[in-house]
Protein backbone atom coordinates (compact mmCIF):
# COMPACT_ATOMS: atom_id res chain seq x y z
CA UNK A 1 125.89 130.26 116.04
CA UNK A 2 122.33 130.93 116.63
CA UNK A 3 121.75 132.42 113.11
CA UNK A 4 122.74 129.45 111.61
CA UNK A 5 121.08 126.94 113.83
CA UNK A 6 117.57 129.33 113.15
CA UNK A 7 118.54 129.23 108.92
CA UNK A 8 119.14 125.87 109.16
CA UNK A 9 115.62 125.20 110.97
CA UNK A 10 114.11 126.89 108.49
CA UNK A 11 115.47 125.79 105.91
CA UNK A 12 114.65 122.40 107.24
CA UNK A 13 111.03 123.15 107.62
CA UNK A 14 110.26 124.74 104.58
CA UNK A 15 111.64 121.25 102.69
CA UNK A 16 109.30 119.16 104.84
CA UNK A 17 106.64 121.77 103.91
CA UNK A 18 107.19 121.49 100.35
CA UNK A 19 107.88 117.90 100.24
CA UNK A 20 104.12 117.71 102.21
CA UNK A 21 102.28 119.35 99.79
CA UNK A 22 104.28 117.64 96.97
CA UNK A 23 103.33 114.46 98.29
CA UNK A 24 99.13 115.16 98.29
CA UNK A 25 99.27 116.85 95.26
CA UNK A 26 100.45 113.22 93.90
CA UNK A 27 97.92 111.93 95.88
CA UNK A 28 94.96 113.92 94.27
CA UNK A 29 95.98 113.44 90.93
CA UNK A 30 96.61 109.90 91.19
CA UNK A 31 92.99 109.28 92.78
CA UNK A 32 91.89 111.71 90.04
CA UNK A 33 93.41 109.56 87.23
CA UNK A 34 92.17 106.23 89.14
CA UNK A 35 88.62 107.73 88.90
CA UNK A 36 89.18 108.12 85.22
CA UNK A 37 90.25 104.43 84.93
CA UNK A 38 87.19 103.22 86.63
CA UNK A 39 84.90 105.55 84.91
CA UNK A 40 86.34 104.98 81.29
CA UNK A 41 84.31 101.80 79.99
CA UNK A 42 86.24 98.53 79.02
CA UNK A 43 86.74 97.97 75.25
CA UNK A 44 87.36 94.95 73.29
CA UNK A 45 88.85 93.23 77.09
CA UNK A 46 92.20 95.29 76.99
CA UNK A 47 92.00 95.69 80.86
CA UNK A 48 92.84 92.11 82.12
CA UNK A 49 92.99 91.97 85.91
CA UNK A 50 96.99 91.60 87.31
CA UNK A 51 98.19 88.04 88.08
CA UNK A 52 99.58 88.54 91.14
């Protein structure tokens, strides 16, 4: 019973692991591509600002 319990944990904690690193690899590239966006100049007015 303790195997499994201890496979199980680890099992467990290499998803969190993996969904951790998942998650700021997103978050680079999306503040990457935002950077692009504001760097990139604005061309005939495409970019309108959202109604919200």
């Amino acid at each position: 019973m303790g195997m499994l319990l201890k496979s199980l944990a680890w099992t467990v904690a290499l998803a969190v692991v993996k969904g951790v690193v998942e998650y700021a690899l997103d978050r680079r590239a999306d503040a990457r591509a935002a950077e692009r966006r504001a760097s990139e100049p604005v061309s005939g007015g495409k970019r309108t600002p959202r109604k919200g």
